[in-house]
Protein backbone atom coordinates (compact mmCIF):
# COMPACT_ATOMS: atom_id res chain seq x y z
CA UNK A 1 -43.93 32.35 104.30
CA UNK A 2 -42.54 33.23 100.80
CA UNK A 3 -38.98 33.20 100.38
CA UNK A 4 -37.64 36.95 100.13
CA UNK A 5 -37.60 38.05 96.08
CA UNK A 6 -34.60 40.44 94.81
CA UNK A 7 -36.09 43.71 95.88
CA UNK A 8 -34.80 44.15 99.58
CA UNK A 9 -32.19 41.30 98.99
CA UNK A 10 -30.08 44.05 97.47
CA UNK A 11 -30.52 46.62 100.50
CA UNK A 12 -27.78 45.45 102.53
CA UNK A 13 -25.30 45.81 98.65
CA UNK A 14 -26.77 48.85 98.51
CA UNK A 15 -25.07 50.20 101.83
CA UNK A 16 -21.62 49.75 100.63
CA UNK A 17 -21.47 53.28 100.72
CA UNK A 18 -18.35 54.94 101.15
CA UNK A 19 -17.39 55.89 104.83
CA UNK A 20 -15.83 59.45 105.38
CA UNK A 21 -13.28 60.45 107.89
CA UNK A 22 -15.12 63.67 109.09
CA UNK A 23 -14.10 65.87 112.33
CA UNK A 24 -16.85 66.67 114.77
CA UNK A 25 -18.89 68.85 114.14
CA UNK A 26 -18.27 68.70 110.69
CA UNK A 27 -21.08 68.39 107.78
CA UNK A 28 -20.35 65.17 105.35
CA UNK A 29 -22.35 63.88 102.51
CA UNK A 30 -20.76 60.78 103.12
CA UNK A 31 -21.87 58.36 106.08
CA UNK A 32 -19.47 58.76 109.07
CA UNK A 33 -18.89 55.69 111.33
CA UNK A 34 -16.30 56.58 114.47
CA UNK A 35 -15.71 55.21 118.12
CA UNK A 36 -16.08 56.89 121.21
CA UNK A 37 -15.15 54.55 124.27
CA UNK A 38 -15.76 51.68 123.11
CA UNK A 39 -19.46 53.09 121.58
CA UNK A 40 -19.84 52.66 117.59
CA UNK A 41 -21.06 55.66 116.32
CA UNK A 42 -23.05 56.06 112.73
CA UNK A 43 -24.20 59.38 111.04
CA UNK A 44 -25.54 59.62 108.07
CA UNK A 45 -26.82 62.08 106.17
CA UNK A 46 -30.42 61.40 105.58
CA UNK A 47 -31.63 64.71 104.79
CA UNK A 48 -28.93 65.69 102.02
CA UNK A 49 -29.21 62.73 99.54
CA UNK A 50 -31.40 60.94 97.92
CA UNK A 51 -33.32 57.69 99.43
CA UNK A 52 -30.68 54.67 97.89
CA UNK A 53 -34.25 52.83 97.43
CA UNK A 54 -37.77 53.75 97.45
CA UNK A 55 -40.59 51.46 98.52
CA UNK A 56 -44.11 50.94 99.00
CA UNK A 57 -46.80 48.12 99.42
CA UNK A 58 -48.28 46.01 96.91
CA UNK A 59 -52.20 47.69 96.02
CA UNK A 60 -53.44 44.62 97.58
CA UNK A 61 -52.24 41.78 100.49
CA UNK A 62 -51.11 38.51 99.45
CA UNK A 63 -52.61 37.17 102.64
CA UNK A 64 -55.46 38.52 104.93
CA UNK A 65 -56.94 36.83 107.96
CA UNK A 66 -59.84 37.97 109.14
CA UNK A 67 -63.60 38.77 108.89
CA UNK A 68 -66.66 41.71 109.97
CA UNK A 69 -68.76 38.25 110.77
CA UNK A 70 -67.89 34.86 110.54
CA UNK A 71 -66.35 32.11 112.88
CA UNK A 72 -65.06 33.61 116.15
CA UNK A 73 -61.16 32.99 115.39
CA UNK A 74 -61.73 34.84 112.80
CA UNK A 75 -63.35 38.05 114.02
CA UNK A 76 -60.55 40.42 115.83
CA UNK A 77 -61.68 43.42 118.30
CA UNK A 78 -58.06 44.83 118.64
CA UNK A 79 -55.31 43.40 117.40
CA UNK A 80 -52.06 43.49 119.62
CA UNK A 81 -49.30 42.12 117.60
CA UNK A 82 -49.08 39.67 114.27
CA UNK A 83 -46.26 37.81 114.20
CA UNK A 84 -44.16 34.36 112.42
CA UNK A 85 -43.77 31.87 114.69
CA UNK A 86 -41.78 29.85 112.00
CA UNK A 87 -41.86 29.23 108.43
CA UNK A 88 -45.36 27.86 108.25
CA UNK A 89 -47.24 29.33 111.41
CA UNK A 90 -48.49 33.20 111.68
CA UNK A 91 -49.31 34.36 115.50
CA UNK A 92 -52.21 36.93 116.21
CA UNK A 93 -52.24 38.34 119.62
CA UNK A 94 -56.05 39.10 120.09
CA UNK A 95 -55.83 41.66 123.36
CA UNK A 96 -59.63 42.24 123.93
CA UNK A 97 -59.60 38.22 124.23
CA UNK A 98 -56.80 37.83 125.85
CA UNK A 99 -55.30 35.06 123.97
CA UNK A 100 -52.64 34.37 120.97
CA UNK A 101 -54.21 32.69 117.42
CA UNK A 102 -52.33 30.36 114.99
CA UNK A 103 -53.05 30.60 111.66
CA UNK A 104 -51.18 28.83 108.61
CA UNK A 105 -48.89 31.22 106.81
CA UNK A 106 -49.55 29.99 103.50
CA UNK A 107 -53.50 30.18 103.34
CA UNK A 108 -54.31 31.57 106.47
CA UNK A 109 -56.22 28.46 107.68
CA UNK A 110 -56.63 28.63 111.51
CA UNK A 111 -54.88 26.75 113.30
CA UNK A 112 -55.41 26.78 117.16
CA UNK A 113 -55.30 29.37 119.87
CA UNK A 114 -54.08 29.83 123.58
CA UNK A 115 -54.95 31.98 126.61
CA UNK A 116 -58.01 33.91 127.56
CA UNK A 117 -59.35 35.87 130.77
CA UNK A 118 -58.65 34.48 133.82
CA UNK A 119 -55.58 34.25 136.52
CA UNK A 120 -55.08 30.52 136.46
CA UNK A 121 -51.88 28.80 134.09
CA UNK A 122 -52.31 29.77 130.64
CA UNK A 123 -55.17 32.53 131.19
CA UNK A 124 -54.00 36.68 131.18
CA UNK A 125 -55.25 39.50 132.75
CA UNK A 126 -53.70 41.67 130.36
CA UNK A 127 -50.84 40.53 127.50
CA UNK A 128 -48.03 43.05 127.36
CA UNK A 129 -46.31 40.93 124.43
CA UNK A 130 -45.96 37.38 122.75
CA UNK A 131 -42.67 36.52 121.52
CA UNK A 132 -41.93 33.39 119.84
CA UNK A 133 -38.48 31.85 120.77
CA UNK A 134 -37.53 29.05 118.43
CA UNK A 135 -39.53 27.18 116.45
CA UNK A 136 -41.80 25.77 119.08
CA UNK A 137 -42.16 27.59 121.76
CA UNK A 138 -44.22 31.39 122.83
CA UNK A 139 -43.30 33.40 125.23
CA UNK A 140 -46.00 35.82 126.96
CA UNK A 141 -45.77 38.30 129.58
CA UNK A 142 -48.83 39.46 131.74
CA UNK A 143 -48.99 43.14 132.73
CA UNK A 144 -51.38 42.38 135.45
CA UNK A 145 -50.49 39.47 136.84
CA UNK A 146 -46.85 39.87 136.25
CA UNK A 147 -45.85 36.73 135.34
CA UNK A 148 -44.58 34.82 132.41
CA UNK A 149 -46.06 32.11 130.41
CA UNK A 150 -44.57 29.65 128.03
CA UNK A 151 -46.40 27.44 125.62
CA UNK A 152 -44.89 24.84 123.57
CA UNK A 153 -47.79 24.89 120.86
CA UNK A 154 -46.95 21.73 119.33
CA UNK A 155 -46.99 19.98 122.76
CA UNK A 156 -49.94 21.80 124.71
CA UNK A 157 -47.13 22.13 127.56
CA UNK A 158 -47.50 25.27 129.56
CA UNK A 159 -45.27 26.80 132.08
CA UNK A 160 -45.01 30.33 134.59
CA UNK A 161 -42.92 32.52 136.56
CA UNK A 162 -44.01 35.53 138.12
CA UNK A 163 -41.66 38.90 137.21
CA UNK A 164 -40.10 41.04 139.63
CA UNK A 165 -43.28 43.30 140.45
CA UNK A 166 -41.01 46.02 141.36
CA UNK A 167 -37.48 47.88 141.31
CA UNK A 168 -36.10 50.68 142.94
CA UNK A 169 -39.29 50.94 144.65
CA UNK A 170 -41.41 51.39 141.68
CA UNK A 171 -44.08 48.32 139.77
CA UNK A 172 -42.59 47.55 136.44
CA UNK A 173 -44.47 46.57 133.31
CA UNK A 174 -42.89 44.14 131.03
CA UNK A 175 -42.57 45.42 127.40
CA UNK A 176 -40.18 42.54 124.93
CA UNK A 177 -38.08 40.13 125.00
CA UNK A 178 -34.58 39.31 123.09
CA UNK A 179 -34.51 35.92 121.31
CA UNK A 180 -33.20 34.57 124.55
CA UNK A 181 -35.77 35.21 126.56
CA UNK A 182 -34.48 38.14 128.60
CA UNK A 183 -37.07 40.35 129.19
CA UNK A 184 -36.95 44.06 128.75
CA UNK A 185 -39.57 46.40 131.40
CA UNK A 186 -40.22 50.24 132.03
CA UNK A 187 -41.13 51.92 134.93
CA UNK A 188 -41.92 55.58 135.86
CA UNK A 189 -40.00 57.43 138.80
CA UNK A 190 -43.34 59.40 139.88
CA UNK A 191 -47.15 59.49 140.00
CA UNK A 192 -49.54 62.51 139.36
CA UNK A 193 -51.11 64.41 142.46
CA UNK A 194 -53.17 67.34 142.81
CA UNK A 195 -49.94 70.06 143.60
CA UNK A 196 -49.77 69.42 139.38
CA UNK A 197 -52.16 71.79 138.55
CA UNK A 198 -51.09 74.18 135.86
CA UNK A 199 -47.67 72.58 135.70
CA UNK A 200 -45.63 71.05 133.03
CA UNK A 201 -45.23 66.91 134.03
CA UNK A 202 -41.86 65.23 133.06
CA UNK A 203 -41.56 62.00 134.01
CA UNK A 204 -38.36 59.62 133.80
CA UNK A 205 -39.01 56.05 132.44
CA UNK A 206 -36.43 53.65 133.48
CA UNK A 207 -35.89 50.63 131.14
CA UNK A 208 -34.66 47.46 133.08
CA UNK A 209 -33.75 43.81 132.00
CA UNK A 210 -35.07 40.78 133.91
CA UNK A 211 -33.38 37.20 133.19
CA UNK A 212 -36.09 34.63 131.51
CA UNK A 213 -36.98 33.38 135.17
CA UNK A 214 -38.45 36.81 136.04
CA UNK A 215 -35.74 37.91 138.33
CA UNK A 216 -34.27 41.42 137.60
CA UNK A 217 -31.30 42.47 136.25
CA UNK A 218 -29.14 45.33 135.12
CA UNK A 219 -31.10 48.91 134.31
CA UNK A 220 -30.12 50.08 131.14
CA UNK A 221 -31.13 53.54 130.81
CA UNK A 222 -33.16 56.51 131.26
CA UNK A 223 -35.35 58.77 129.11
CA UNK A 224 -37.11 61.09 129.82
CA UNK A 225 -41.11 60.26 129.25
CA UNK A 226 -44.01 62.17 127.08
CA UNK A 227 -44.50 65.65 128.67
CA UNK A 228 -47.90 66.10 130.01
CA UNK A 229 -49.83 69.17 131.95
CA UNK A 230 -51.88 69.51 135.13
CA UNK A 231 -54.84 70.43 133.90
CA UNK A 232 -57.86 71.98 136.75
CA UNK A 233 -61.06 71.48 135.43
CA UNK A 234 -64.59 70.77 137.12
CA UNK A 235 -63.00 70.12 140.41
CA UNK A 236 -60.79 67.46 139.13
CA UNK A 237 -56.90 67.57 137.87
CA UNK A 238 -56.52 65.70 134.77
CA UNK A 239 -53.19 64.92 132.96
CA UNK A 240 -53.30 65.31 128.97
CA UNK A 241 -50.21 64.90 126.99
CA UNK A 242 -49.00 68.69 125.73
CA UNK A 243 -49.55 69.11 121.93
CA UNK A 244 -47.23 67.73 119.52
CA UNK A 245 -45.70 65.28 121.93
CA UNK A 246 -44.11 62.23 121.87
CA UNK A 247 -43.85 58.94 123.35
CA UNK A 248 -39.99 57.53 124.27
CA UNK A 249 -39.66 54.32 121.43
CA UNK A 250 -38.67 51.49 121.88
CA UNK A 251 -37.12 48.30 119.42
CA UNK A 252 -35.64 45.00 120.56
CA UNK A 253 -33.96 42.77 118.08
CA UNK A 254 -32.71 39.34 118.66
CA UNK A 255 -30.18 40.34 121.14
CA UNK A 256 -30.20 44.57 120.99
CA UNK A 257 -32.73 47.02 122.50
CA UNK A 258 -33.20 50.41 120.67
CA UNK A 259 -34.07 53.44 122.69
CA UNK A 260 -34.68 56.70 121.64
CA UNK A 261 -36.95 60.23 122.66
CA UNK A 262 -38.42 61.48 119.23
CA UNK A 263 -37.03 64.64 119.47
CA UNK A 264 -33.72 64.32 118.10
CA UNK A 265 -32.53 62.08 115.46
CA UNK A 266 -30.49 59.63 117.54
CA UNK A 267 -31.32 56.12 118.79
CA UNK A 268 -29.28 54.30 121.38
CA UNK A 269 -28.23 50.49 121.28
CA UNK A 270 -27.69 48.61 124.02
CA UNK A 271 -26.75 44.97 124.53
CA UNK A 272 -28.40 42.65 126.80
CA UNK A 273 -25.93 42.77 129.25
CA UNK A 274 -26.91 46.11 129.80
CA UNK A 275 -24.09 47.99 128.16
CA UNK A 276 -24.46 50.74 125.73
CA UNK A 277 -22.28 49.70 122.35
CA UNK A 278 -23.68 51.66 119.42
CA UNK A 279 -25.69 54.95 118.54
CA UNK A 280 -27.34 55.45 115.64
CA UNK A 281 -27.24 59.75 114.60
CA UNK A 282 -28.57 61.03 111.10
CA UNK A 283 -29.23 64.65 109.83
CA UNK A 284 -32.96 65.02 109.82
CA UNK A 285 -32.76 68.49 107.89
CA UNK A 286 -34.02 71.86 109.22
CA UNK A 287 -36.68 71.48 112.31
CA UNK A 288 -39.92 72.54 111.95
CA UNK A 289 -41.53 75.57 114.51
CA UNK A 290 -44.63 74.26 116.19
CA UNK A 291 -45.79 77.83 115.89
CA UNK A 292 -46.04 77.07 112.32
CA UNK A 293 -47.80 73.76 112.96
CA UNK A 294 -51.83 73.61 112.27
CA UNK A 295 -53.13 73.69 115.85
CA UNK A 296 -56.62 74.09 115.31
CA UNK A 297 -56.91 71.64 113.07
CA UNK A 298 -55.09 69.25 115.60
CA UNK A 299 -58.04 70.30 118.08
CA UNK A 300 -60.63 69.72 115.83
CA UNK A 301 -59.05 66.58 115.04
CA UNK A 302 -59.00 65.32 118.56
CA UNK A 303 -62.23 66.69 119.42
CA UNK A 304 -63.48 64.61 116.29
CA UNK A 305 -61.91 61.25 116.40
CA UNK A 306 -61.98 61.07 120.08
CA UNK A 307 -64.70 62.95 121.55
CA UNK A 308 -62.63 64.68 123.58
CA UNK A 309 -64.27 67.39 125.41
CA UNK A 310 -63.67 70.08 123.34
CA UNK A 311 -64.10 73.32 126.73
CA UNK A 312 -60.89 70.92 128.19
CA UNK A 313 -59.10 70.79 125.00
CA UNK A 314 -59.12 74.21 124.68
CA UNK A 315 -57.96 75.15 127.73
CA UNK A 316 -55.10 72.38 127.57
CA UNK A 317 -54.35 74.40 123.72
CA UNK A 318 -54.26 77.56 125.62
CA UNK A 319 -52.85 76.89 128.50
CA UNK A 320 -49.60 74.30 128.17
CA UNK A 321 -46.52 75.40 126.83
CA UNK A 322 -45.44 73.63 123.63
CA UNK A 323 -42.15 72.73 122.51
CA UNK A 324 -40.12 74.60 120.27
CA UNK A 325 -40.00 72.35 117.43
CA UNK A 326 -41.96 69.08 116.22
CA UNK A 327 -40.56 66.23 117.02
CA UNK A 328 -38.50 64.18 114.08
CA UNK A 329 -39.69 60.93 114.80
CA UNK A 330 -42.54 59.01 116.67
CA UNK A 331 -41.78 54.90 116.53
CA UNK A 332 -39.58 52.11 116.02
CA UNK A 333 -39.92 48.54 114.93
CA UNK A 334 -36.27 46.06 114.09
CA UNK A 335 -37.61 43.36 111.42
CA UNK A 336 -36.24 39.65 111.19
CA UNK A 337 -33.12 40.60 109.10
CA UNK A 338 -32.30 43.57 111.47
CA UNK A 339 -33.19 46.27 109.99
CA UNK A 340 -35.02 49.27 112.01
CA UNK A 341 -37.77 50.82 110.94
CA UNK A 342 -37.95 54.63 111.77
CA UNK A 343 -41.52 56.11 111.35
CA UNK A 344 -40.72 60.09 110.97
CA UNK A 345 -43.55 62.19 113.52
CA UNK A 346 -46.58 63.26 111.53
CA UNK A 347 -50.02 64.91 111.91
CA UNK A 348 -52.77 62.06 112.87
CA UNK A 349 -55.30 62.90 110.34
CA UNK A 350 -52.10 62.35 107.66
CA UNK A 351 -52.89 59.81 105.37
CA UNK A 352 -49.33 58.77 104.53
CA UNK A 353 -46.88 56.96 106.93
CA UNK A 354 -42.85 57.62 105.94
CA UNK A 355 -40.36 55.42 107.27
CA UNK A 356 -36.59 55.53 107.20
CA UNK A 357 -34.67 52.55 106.65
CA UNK A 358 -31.08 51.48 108.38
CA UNK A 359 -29.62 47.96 107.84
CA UNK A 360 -28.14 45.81 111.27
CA UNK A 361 -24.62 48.40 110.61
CA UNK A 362 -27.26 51.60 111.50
CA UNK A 363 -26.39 52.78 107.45
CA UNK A 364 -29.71 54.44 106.07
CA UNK A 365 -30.88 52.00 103.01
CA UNK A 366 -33.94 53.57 101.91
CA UNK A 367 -37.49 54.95 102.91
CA UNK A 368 -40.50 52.78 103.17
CA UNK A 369 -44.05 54.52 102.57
CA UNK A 370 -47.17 53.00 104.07
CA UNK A 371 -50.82 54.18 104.52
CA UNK A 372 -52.16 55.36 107.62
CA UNK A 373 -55.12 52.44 108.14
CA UNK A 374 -51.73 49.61 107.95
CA UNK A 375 -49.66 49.59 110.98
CA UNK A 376 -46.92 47.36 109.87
CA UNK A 377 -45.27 44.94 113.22
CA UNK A 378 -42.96 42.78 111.41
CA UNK A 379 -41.31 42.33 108.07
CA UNK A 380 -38.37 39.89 106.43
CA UNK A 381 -37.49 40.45 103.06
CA UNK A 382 -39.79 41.94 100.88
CA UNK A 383 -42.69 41.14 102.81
CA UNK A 384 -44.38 42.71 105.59
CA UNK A 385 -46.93 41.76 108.12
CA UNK A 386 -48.89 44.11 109.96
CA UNK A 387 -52.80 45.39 111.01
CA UNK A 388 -54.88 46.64 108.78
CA UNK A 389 -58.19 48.53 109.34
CA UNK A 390 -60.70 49.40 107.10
CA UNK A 391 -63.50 52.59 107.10
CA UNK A 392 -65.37 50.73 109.62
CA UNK A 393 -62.84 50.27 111.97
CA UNK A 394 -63.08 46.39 111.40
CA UNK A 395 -59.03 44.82 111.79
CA UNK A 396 -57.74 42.23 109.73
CA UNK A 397 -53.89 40.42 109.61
CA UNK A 398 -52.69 41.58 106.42
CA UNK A 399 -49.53 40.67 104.35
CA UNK A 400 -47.97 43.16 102.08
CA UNK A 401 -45.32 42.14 99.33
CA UNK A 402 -42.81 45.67 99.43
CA UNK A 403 -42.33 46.99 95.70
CA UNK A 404 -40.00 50.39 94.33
CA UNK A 405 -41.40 53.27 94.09
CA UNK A 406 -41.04 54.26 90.11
């Protein structure tokens, strides 16, 4: 890949912002960094000063892999993840294949691929992630089969070890790794039944660590999962997530997992031993009312893209309680120089995708605004790598150079 330009090389300069000595409770337009038992804690005050940086994508990739017909490695039904391997290799997890793609970072040229359907060594039932650890070396976890796979794709040489398939009593599905290896997995603490009718669901994920040879280790925490209501309807009880609703994120960098709800602007750190050492706080301005949020055009909009049943939706609309407010936030990604992502929560048919932007010391640096049909999975430097789909749904690996907004 391209060696970072100037643009985001500054960010981290651009932090050196003064750090106030502010009581609890109180308001500060200066960032506010203080310790509570042994737990580094950052506010800052997004929503009271302007962005230090503004930034954007290029009009058009410097790099896109991919094709509506062509050779088979280059034709991609859903992409999972894109990913460097190292400075000359890109990684494509293809998840309808069930199998990872090389391609040549400068170029795109393809390279090789690994994996496809099938239970025996280096074949996936379903692949949770693909992490590459060193320069070498990919490691893949296997929802289904719960196991992990290494391949060394300069040697062919492929290796496994099944995961824990369960803890406390409940299965476990594998969802990172650190650099390392370790291996971070979620479980729920309950299943749905039919004495849910007409009730509000609120389920607990637990996030757990297992070592790199599949055995578990410490749990690190709890959050509460994506609220969802019983709903009765032509004899059967089905489940739909309540309006305006959010998904728990998740980040991991090379050695830190990020955890957070959506609902409040805070996000958790937490070590790979397990322990808790830094939370990240920021003031997200005034919340917004759902009662002043567009509701019918969020039921025409799932009735539309999904073809939802439109009698069930309705029901669900009138039927499940909604939450006060919107939620601030709705997914996380840390990039290669440790800086987190923070997508803010908006409407699905929104065309615009805002992101706020805090360097490895949890200090805001700047907002990042993509376009809906680009769902960006990695970046370093100025440059970001990500999925992009076009009108016709077709998906392509694109790379993006990241330019300041005038």
């Amino acid at each position: 890949m391209r060696r970072p330009t100037c643009r985001l090389a500054l960010l981290p300069a651009l932090a050196t912002i003064a750090v106030a000595c502010a009581e609890p409770g109180e308001r500060s337009d200066e960032i506010v960094v203080r310790d509570s038992a042994g737990v580094v804690i950052t506010e800052n005050p997004v929503a009271r000063r302007t962005p230090p940086q503004r930034l954007t994508l290029a009009p058009e990739p410097d790099l896109l892999i991919g094709l509506e017909e062509g050779p088979p490695e280059l034709l991609f039904q859903w992409i999972w993840d894109a990913a460097p391997v190292n400075d000359t290799l890109l990684m494509v997890v293809e998840w309808m294949q069930r199998e990872v793609r090389l391609f040549r970072s400068d170029g795109g040229s393809f390279v090789s691929r690994f994996g496809g359907a099938g239970e025996g060594p280096g074949e996936f039932q379903i692949i949770s992630f693909a992490r590459p650890l060193g320069e070498d070396e990919i490691l893949l976890a296997d929802g289904g089969s719960q196991r992990l796979t290494w391949w060394n794709w300069r040697t062919g040489e492929v290796r496994t070890e099944p995961i824990e398939q369960s803890v406390d009593g409940r299965g476990v599905s594998p969802m990172d790794a650190l650099a390392d290896g370790t291996v971070v997995g979620v479980t729920g603490t309950r299943g749905f039944g039919p004495a849910d009718a007409s009730t509000v669901i609120a389920d607990t994920m637990r996030y757990y660590l297992f070592e790199p040879d599949g055995s578990a280790g410490p749990r690190i925490h709890l959050l509460p999962g994506r609220l969802r209501w019983g709903l009765q309807a032509g004899g059967r009880i089905g489940f739909p997530f309540i309006p305006f609703s959010v998904d728990p994120s998740m980040a991991v960098g090379d050695d830190v997992i990020y955890l957070a709800t959506g609902t409040e602007p805070r996000v958790e750190i937490f070590h790979r031993s397990g322990e808790k050492v830094r939370e990240l706080r920021w003031d997200a301005g005034d919340r917004t009312p759902v009662s002043d949020a567009p509701l019918d055009q969020l039921l025409a909009h799932q009735v539309q893209e999904a073809g939802a049943d439109e009698i069930q939706l309705r029901t669900l609309h009138r039927e499940a309680p909604l939450p006060d407010s919107l939620p601030i936030f709705q997914s996380l990604f840390v990039d290669a120089d440790g800086r987190l992502w923070v997508e803010r929560y908006r409407f699905p048919w929104e065309s615009e995708r805002r992101w706020d932007l805090f360097d490895r010391d949890d200090r805001w640096i700047g907002e990042v605004v993509t376009e809906r049909d680009f769902d960006p999975h990695h970046a370093s430097g100025d440059e970001v790598l990500g999925v992009l789909i076009d009108e016709m749904g077709i998906q392509r690996m694109a790379r993006f150079e990241l330019q300041e907004v005038d």
